[in-house]
Protein backbone atom coordinates (compact mmCIF):
# COMPACT_ATOMS: atom_id res chain seq x y z
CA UNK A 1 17.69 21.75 8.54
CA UNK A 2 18.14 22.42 12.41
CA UNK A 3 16.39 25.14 13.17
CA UNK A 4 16.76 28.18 16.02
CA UNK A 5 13.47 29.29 17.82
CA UNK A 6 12.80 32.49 19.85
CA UNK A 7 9.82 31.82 22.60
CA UNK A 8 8.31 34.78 20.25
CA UNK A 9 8.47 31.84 17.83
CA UNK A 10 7.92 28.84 20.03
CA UNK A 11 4.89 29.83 21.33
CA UNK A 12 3.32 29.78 18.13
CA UNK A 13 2.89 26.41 18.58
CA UNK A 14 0.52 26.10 21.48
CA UNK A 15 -1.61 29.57 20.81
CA UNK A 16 -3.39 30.06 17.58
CA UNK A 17 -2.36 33.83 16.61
CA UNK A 18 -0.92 35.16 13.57
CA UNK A 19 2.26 33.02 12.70
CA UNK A 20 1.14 29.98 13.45
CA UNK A 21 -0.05 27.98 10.33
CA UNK A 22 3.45 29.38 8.93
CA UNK A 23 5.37 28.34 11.81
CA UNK A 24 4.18 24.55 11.46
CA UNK A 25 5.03 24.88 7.61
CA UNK A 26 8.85 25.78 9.02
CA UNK A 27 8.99 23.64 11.93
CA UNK A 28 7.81 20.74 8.48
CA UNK A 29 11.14 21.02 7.51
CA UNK A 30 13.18 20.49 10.52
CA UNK A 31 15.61 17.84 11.39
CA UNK A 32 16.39 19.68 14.69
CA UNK A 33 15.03 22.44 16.82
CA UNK A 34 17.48 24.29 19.13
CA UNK A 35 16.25 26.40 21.47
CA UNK A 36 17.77 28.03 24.69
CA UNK A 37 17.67 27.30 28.25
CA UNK A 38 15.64 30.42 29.30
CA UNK A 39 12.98 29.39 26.43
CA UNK A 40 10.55 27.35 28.88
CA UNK A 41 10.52 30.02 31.35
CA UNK A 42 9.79 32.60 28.80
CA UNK A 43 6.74 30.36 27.27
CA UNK A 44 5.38 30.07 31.20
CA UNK A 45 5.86 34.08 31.32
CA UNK A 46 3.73 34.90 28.15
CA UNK A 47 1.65 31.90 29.25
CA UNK A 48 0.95 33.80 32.37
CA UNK A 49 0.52 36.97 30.70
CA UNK A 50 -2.63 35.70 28.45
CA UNK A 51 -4.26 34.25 31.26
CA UNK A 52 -4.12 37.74 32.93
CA UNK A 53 -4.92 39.39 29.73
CA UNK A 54 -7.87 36.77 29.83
CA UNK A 55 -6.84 35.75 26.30
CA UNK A 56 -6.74 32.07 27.76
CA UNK A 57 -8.49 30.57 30.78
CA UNK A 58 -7.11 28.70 33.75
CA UNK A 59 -7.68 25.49 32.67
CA UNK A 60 -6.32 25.77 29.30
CA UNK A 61 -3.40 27.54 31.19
CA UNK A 62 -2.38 24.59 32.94
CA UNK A 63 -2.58 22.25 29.76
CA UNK A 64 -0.31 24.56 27.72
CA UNK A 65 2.37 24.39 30.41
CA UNK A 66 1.91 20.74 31.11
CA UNK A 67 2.48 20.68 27.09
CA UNK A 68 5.58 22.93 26.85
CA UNK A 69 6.79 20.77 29.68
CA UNK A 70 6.65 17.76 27.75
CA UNK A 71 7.56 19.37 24.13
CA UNK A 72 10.29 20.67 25.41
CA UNK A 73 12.25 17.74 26.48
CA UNK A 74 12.23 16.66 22.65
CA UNK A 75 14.03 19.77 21.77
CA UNK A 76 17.96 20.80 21.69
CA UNK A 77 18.30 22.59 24.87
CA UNK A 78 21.66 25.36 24.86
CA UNK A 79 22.46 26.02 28.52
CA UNK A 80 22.90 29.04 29.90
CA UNK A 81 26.74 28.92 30.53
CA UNK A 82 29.29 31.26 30.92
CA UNK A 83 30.18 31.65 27.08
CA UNK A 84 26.35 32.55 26.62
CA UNK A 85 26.32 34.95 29.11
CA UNK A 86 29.35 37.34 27.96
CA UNK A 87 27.80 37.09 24.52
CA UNK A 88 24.63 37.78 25.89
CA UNK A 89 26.53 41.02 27.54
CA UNK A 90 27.87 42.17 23.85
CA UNK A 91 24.73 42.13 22.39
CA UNK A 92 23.14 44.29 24.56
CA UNK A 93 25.81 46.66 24.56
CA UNK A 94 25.85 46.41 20.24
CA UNK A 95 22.22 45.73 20.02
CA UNK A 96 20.70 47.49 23.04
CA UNK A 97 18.99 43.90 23.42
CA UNK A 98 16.53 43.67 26.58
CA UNK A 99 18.27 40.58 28.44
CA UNK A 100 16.26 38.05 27.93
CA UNK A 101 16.36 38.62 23.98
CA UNK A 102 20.41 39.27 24.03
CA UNK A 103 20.28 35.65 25.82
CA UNK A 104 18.16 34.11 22.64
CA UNK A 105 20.66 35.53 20.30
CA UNK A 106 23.66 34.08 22.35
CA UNK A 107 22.85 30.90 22.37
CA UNK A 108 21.98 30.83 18.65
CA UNK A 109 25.27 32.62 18.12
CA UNK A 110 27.54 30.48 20.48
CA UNK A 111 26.48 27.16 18.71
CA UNK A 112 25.87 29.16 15.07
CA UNK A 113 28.04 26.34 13.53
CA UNK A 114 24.69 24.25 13.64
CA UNK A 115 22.00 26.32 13.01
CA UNK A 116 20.75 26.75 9.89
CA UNK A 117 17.63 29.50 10.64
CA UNK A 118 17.16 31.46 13.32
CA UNK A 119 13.43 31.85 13.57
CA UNK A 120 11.78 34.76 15.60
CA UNK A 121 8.83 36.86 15.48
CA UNK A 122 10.39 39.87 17.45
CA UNK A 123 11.56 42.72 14.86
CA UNK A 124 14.29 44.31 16.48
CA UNK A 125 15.71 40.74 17.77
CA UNK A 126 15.55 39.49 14.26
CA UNK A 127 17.44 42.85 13.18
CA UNK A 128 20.13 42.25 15.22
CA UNK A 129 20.12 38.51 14.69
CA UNK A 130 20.50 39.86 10.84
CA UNK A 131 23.00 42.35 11.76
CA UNK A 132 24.91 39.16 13.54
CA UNK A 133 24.93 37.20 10.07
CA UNK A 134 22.26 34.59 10.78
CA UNK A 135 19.95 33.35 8.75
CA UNK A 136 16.35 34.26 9.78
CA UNK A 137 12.70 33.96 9.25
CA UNK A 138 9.75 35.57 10.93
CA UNK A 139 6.73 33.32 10.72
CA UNK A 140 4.29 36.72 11.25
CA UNK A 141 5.66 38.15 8.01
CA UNK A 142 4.13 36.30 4.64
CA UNK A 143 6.50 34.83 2.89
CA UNK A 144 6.76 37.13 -0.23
């Protein structure tokens, strides 16, 4: 199963919140994990955030982007090109998307012909990603 993961998603991995032990049960049955370009600099940004919010200190700060940084060269990286960004452009438009989440749902969408699940733990993203015909799971929500 390849597999489509939202940062929301991603970082799931690296900070223990709620989410994760489902995540890893997901990411159990992947052959491939996709993710887009903007994805590392997203993790950094949230990264940053819960040092600020003080939910992580400095030094474990550095090791989680040292790890991202090496994760994420064993992932499927979709570039930000120019087919992304006009899609990315719909869905805000359609989806009133903020721009960083209309560029998630591009990428899954430009390369949907290989992605099985689009996994995200952001509701209104995953609505739209719905709305879009995609195949989704939110790790936050039990599965019923």
């Amino acid at each position: 199963m390849t597999l489509y993961l939202d940062t929301s998603a991603l970082i799931k991995r690296y900070i223990e919140e709620t989410g994760s032990v489902e995540l890893e049960k997901i990411l159990d049955k992947a052959e491939k994990i996709v993710v887009s370009q903007v994805t590392r600099l997203e993790a950094y940004s949230t990264l940053r955030r819960l040092l600020d919010e003080k939910r992580i200190d400095e030094e474990a700060y550095r090791l989680l982007l040292e790890e991202i940084d090496h994760d994420i060269m064993d992932l499927n990286m979709i570039p930000f090109d120019g087919q992304v960004e006009s899609k990315a452009g719909e869905m805000i438009g359609k989806h009133k998307l903020k721009t960083l989440d209309s560029i998630q749902l591009a990428s899954c969408l430009v390369h949907r012909s290989f992605v099985d699940l689009f996994v995200c733990c952001d509701k209104r993203l995953n609505i739209a990603a719905k709305s879009e015909g995609l195949d989704i799971t939110d790790p936050t929500i039990p599965p019923a």
